[in-house]
N, C-alpha and C. Protein backbone atom coordinates (compact mmCIF):
# COMPACT_ATOMS: atom_id res chain seq x y z
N UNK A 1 84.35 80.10 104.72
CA UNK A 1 82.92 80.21 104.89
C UNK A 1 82.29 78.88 104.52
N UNK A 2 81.14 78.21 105.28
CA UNK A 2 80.73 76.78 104.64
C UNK A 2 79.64 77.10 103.71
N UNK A 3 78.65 77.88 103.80
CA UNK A 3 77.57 77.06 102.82
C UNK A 3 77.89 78.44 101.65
N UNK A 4 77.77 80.05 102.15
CA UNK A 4 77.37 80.43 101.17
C UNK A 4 77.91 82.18 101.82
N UNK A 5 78.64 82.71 100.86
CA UNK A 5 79.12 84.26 101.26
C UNK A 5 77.20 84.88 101.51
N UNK A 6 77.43 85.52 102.47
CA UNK A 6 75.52 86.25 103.00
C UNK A 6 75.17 87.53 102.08
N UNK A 7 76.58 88.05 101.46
CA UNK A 7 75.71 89.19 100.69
C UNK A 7 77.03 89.42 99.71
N UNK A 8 77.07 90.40 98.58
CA UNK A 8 77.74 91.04 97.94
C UNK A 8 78.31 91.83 99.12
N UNK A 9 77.99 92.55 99.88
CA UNK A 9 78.30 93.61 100.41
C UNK A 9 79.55 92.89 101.26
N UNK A 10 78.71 92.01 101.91
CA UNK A 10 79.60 90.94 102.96
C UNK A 10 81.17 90.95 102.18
N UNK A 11 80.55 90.38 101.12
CA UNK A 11 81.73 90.12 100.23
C UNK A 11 83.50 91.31 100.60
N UNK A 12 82.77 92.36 100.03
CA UNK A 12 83.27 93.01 99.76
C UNK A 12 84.10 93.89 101.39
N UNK A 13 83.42 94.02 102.25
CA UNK A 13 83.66 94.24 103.50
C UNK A 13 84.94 93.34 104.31
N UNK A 14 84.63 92.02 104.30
CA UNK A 14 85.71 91.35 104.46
C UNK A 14 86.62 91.39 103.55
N UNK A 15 86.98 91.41 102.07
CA UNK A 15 88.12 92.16 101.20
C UNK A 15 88.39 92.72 102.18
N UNK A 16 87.58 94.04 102.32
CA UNK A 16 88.71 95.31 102.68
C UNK A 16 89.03 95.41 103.93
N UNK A 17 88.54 94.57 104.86
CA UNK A 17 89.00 94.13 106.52
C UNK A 17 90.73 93.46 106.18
N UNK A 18 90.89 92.61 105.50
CA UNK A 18 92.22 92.33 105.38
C UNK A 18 93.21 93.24 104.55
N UNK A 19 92.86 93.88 104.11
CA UNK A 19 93.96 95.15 103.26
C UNK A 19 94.23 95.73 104.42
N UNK A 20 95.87 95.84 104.98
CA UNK A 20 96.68 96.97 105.50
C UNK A 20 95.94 97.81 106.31
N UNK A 21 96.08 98.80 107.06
CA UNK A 21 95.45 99.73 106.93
C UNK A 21 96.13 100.83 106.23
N UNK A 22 95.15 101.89 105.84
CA UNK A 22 95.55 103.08 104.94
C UNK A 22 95.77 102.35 103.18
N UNK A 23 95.62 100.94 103.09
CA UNK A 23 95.26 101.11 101.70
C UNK A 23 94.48 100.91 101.19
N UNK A 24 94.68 101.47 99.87
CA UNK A 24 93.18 101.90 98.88
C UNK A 24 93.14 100.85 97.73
N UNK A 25 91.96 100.07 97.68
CA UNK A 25 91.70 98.97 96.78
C UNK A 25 90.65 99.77 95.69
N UNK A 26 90.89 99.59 94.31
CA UNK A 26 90.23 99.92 93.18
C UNK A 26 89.13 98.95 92.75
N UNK A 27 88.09 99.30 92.22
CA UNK A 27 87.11 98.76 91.78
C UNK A 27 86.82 97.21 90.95
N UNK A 28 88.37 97.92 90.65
CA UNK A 28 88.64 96.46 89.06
C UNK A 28 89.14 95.13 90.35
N UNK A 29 90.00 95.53 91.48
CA UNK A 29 90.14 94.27 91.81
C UNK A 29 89.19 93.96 93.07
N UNK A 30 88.40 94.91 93.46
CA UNK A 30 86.97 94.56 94.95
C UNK A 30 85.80 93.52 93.81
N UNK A 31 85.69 94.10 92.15
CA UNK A 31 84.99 93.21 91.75
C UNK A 31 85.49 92.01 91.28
N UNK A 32 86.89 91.85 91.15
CA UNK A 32 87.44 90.49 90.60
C UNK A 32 87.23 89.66 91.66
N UNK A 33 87.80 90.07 92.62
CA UNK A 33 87.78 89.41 94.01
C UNK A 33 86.03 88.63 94.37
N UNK A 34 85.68 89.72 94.37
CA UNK A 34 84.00 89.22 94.80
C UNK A 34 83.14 88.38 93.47
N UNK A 35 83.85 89.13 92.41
CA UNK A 35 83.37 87.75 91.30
C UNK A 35 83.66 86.63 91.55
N UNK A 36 84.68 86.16 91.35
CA UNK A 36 85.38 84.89 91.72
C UNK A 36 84.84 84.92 93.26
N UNK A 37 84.70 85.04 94.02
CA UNK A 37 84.20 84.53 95.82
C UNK A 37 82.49 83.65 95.28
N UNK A 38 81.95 84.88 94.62
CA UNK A 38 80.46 84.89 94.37
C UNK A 38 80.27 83.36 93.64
N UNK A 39 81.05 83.73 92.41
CA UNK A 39 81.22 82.35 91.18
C UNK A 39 81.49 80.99 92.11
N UNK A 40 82.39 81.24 92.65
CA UNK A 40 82.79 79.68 93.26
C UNK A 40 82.16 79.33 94.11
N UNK A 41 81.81 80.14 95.49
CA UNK A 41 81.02 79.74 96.23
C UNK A 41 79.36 79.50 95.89
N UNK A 42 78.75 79.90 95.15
CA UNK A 42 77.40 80.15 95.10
C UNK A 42 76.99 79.73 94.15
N UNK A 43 78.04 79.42 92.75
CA UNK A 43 77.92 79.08 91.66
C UNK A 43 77.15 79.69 90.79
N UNK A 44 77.10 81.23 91.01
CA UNK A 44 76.46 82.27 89.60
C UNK A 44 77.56 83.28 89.93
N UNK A 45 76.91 83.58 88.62
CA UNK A 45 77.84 85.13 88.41
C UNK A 45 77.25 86.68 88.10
N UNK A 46 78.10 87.25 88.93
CA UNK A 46 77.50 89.21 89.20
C UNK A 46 78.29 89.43 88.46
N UNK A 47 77.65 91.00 88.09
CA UNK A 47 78.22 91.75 87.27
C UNK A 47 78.88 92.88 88.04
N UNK A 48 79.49 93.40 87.15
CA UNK A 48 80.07 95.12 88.29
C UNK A 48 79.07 96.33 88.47
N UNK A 49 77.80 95.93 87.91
CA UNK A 49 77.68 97.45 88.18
C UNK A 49 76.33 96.74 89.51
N UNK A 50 76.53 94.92 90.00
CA UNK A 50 76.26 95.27 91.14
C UNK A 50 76.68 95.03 92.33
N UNK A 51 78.58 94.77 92.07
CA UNK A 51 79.62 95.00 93.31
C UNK A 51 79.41 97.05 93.31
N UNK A 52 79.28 97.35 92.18
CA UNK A 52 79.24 99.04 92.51
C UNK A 52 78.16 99.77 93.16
N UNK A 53 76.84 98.86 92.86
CA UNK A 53 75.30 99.11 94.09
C UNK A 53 75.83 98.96 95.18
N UNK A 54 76.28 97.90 95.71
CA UNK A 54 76.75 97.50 97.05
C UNK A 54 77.82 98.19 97.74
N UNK A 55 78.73 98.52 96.85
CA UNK A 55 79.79 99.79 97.33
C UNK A 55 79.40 101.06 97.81
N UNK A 56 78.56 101.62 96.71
CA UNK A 56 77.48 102.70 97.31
C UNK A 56 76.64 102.68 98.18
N UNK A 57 76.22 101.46 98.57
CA UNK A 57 75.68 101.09 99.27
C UNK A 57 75.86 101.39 100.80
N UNK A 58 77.11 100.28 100.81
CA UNK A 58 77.85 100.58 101.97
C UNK A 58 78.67 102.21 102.16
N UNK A 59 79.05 102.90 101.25
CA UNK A 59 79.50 104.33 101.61
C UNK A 59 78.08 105.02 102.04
N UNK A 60 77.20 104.69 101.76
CA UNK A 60 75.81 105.55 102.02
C UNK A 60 75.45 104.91 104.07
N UNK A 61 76.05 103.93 104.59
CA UNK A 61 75.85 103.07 105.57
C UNK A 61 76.93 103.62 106.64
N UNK A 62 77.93 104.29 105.76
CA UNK A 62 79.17 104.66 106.78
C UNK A 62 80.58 103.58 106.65
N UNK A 63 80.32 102.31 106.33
CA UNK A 63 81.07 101.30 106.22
C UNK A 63 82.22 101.38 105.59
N UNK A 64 81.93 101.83 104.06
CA UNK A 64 83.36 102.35 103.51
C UNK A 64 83.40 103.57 103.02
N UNK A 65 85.06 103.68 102.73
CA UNK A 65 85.45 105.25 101.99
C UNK A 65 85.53 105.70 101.03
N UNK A 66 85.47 106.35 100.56
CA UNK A 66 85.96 106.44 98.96
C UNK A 66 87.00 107.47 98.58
N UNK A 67 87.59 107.46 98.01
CA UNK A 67 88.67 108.28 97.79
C UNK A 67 89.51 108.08 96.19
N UNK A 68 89.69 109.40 95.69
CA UNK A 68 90.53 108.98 94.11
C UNK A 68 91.28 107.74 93.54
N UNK A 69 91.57 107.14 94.44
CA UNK A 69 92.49 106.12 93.73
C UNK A 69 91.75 104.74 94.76
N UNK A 70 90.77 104.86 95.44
CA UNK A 70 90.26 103.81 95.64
C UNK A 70 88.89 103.63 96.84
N UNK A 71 88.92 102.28 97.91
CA UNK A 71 87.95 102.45 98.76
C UNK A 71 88.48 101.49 99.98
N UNK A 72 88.63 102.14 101.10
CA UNK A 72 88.88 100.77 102.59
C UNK A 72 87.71 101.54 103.09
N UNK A 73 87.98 100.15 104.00
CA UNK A 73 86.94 100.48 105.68
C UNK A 73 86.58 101.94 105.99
N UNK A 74 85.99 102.03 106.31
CA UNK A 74 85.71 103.72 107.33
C UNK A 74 86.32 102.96 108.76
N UNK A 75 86.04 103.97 109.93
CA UNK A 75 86.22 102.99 111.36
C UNK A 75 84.80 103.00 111.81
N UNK A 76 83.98 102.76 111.25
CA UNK A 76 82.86 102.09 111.64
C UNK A 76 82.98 100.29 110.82
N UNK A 77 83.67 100.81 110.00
CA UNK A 77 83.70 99.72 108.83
C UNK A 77 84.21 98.67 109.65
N UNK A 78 85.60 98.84 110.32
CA UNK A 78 85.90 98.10 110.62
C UNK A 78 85.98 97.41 112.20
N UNK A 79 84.86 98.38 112.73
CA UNK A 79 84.22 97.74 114.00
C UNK A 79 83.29 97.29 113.93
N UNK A 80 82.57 97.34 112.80
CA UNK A 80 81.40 95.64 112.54
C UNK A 80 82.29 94.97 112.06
N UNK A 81 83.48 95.15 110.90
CA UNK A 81 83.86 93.49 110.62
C UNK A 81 84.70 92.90 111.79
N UNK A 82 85.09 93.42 112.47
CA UNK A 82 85.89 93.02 113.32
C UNK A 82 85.01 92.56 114.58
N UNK A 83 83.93 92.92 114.86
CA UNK A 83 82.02 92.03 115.28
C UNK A 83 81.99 90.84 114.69
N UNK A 84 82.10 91.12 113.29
CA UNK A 84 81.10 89.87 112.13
C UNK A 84 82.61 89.04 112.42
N UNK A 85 83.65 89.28 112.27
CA UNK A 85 84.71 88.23 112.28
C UNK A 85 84.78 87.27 113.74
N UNK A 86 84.57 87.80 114.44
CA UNK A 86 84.60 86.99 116.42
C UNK A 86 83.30 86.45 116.45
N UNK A 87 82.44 86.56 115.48
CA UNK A 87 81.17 85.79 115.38
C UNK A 87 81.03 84.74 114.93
N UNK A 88 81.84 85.17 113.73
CA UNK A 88 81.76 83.66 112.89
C UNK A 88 83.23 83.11 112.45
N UNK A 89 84.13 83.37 113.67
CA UNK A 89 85.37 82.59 113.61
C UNK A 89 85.49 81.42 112.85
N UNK A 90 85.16 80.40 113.58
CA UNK A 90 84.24 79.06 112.89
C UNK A 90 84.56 78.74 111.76
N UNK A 91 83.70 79.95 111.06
CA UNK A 91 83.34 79.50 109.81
C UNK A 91 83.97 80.20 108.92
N UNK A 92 85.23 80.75 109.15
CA UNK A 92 85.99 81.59 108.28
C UNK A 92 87.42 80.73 108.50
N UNK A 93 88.20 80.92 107.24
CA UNK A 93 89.74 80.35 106.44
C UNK A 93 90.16 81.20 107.44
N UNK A 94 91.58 80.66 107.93
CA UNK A 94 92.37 81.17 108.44
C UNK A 94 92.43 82.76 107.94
N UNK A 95 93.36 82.16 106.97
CA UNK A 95 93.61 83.90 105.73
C UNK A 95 92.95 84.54 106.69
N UNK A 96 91.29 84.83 106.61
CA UNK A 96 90.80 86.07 106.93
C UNK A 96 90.98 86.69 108.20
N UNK A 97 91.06 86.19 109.11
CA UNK A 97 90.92 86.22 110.64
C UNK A 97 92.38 87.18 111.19
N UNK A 98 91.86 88.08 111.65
CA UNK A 98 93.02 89.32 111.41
C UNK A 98 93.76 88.59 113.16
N UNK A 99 95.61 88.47 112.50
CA UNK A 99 96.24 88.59 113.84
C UNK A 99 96.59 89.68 114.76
């Protein structure tokens, strides 16, 4: 990404566009992940309880799932990121860009 991740949510959406499908990512590492994205790129720092607004957020949107041992994509989830990714090819690390 060049200048600046566009949201927490963003954040967190692309995480879970590259997890497998069918697996379930836990809270402790969607916020480590997006801490560290947030911290480095933007140069401040979030807390968890508002990667956990944004999680709710997005389950309230359709985007993601939730389930006991964790949270991926819904398939809405992952027919906007898979939109937002052919959009901004460009400007995304290899890593992300699903083969």
């Amino acid at each position: 990404m060049k200048a600046s991740m566009a949201t927490i949510s963003d954040g967190i959406l692309l995480l879970l566009s590259i997890k497998e499908e069918g697996t379930l990512t836990g809270i402790d590492h969607i916020f480590e992940k997006v801490r560290r994205d947030v911290s480095f790129i933007e140069k401040k720092e979030i807390g968890k309880e508002e990667v956990e607004r944004a999680i709710k957020d997005l389950i309230y949107q359709g985007l993601v799932e939730r389930f006991k041992k964790g949270f991926s994509l819904s398939e809405e989830g992952e027919k906007t990121m898979e939109k937002m990714i052919l959009e901004k090819d460009e400007d995304l690390n290899r890593s992300y860009v699903k083969i």
